[in-house]
Protein backbone atom coordinates (compact mmCIF):
# COMPACT_ATOMS: atom_id res chain seq x y z
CA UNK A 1 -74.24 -125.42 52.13
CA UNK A 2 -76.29 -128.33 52.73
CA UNK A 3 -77.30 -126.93 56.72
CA UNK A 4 -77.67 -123.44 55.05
CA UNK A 5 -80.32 -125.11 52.74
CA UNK A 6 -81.95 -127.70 55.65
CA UNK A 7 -81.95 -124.51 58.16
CA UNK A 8 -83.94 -122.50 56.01
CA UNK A 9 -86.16 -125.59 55.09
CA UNK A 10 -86.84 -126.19 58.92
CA UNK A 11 -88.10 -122.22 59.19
CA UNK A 12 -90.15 -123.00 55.52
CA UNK A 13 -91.76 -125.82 57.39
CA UNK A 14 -92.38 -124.38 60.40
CA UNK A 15 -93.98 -121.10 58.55
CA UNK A 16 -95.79 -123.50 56.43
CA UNK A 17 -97.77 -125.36 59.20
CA UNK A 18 -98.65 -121.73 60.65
CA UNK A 19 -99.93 -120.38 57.01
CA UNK A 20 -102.22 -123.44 57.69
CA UNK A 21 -104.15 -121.34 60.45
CA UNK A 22 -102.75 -117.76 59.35
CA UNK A 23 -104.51 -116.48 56.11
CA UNK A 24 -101.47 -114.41 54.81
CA UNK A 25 -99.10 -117.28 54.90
CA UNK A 26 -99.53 -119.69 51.31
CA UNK A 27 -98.87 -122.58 54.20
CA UNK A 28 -98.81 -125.57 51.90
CA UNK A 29 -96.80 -123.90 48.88
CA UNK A 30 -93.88 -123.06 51.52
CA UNK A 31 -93.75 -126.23 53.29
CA UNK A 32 -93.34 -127.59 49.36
CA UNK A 33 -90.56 -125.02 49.05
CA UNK A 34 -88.71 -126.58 52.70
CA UNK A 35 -89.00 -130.27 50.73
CA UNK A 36 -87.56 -128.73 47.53
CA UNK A 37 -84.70 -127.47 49.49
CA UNK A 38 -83.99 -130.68 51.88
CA UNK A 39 -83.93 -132.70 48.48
CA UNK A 40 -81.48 -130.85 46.79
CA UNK A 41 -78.88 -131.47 50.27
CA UNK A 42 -77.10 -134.47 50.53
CA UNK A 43 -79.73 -135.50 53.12
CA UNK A 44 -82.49 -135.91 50.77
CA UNK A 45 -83.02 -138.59 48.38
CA UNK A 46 -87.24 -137.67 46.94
CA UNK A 47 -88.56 -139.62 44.89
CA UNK A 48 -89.64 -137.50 41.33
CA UNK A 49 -93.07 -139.05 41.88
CA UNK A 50 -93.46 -137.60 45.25
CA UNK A 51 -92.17 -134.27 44.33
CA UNK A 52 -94.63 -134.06 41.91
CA UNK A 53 -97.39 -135.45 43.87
CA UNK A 54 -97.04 -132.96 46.81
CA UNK A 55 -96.06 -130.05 44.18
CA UNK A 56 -99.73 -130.74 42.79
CA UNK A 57 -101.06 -131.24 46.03
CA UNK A 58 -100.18 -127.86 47.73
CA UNK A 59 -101.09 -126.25 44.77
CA UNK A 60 -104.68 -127.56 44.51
CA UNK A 61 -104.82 -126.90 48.21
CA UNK A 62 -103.99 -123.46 48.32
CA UNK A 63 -106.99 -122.56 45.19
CA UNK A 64 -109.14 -124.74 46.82
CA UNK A 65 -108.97 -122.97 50.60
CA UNK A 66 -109.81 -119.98 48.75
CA UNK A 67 -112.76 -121.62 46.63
CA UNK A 68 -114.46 -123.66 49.67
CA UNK A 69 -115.20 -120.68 52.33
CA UNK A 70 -116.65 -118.59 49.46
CA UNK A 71 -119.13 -121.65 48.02
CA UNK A 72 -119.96 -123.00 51.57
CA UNK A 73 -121.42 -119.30 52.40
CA UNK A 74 -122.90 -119.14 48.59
CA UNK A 75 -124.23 -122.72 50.04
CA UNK A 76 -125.64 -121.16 52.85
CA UNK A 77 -126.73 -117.84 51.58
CA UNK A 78 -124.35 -115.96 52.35
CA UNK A 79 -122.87 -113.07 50.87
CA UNK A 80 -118.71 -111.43 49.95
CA UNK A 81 -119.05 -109.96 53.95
CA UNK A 82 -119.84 -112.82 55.50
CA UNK A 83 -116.49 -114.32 53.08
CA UNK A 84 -114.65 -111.10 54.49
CA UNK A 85 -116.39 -111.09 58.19
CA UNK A 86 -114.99 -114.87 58.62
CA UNK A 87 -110.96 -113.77 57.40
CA UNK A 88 -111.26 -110.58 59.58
CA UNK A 89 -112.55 -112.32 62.63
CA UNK A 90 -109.80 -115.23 62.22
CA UNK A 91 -107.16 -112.68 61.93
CA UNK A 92 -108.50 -110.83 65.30
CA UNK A 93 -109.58 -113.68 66.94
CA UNK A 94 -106.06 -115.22 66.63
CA UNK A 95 -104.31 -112.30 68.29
CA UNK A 96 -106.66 -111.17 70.75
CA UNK A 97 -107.87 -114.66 71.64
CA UNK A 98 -105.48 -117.29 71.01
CA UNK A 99 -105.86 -120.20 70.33
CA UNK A 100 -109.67 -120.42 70.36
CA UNK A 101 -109.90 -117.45 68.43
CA UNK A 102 -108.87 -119.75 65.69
CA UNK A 103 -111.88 -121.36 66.08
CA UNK A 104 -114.28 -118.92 67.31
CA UNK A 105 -113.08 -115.49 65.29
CA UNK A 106 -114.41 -116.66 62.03
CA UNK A 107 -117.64 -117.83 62.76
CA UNK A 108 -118.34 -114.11 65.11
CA UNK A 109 -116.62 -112.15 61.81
CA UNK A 110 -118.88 -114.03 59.82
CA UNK A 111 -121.63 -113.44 61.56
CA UNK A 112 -120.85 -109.77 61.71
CA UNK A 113 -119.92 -109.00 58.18
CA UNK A 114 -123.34 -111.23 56.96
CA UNK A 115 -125.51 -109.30 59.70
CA UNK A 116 -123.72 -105.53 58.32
CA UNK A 117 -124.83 -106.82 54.59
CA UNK A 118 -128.34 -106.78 55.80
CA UNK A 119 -129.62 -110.12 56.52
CA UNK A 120 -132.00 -111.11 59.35
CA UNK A 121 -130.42 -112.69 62.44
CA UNK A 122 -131.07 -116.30 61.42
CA UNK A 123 -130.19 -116.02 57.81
CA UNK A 124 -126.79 -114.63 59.00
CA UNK A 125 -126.49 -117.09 61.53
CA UNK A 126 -126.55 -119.59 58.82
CA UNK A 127 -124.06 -117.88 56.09
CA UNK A 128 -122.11 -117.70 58.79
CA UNK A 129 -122.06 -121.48 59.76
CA UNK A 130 -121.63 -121.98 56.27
CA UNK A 131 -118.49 -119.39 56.14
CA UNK A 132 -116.88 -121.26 59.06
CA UNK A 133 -117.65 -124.61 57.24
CA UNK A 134 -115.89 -123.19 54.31
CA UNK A 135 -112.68 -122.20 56.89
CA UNK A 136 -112.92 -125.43 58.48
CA UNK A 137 -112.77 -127.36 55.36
CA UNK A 138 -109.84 -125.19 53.63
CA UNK A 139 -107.62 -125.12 56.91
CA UNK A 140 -108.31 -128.92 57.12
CA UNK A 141 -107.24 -129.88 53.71
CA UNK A 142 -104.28 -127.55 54.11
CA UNK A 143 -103.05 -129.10 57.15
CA UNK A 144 -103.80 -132.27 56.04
CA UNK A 145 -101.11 -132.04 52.91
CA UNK A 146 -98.60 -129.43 54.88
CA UNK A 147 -98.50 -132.46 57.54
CA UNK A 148 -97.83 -135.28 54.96
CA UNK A 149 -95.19 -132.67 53.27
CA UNK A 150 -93.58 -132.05 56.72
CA UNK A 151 -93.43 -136.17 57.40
CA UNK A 152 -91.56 -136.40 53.86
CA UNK A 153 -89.49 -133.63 55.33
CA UNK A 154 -88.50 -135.01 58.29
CA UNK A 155 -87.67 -138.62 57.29
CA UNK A 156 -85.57 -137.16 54.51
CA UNK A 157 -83.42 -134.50 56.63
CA UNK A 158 -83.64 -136.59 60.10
CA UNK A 159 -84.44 -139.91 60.29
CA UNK A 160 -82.75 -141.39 57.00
């Protein structure tokens, strides 16, 4: 039982570091689901305190990546379709352009949606900087605690 639980921990972790860059995929709650599984194998030995800790921490995450691209756009001035332009054109941009349309797909959906809500060319310009700010910050913060979740991972199924 315990590889049936650290198998499907490894794919939770995996899918977890790409819901980091994918918007469908709640990346940090599922690479705290893959630590939740290696602790309860005979492999893992978390600490309650850490459990906790990263529990918190992917939660918070996850509401704040959808609170920071819609106040970095409000920052900016943008509008909901710039919000909307920036998680279309990430979604595109990843398949038709990978891997810089990671990068680039939000700011050109952004741009797009702010410039099809009626704004002038430089005031969409803007919201849309502030958009891919928002994106930037949010996929940062959610890599940044799916990566310390995955370390906690690893030491606990592999290296220990």
């Amino acid at each position: 039982m315990d590889y049936v639980l650290l198998s499907l921990g490894i794919v939770l972790v995996i899918l977890g570091l790409l819901g980091c860059v994918l918007p469908v995929i709640p990346g940090p709650p599922l690479s705290f689901a893959a630590l939740l599984l290696v602790h309860f194998t005979s492999f893992g030995n978390i600490s309650t305190n850490v459990l906790i800790a990263t529990g918190i921490a992917a939660a918070v995450v996850t509401i704040l990546d959808y609170v920071f691209p819609v106040w970095a756009t409000k920052k900016f001035g943008g509008s909901k379709r710039g919000v909307w332009g920036a998680t279309i054109g990430l979604v595109v941009g990843l398949f038709l352009f990978p891997p810089f349309g990671i990068i680039v797909g939000p700011l050109i959906g952004a741009l797009l949606g702010e410039l099809t809500a009626g704004q002038t060319h430089n005031q969409a310009i803007k919201s849309a900087l502030g958009s891919f700010i928002g994106f930037l910050l949010g996929t940062g913060l959610k890599f940044a605690v799916s990566g310390v979740i995955t370390y906690y991972f690893v030491m606990e199924a592999f290296v220990r």
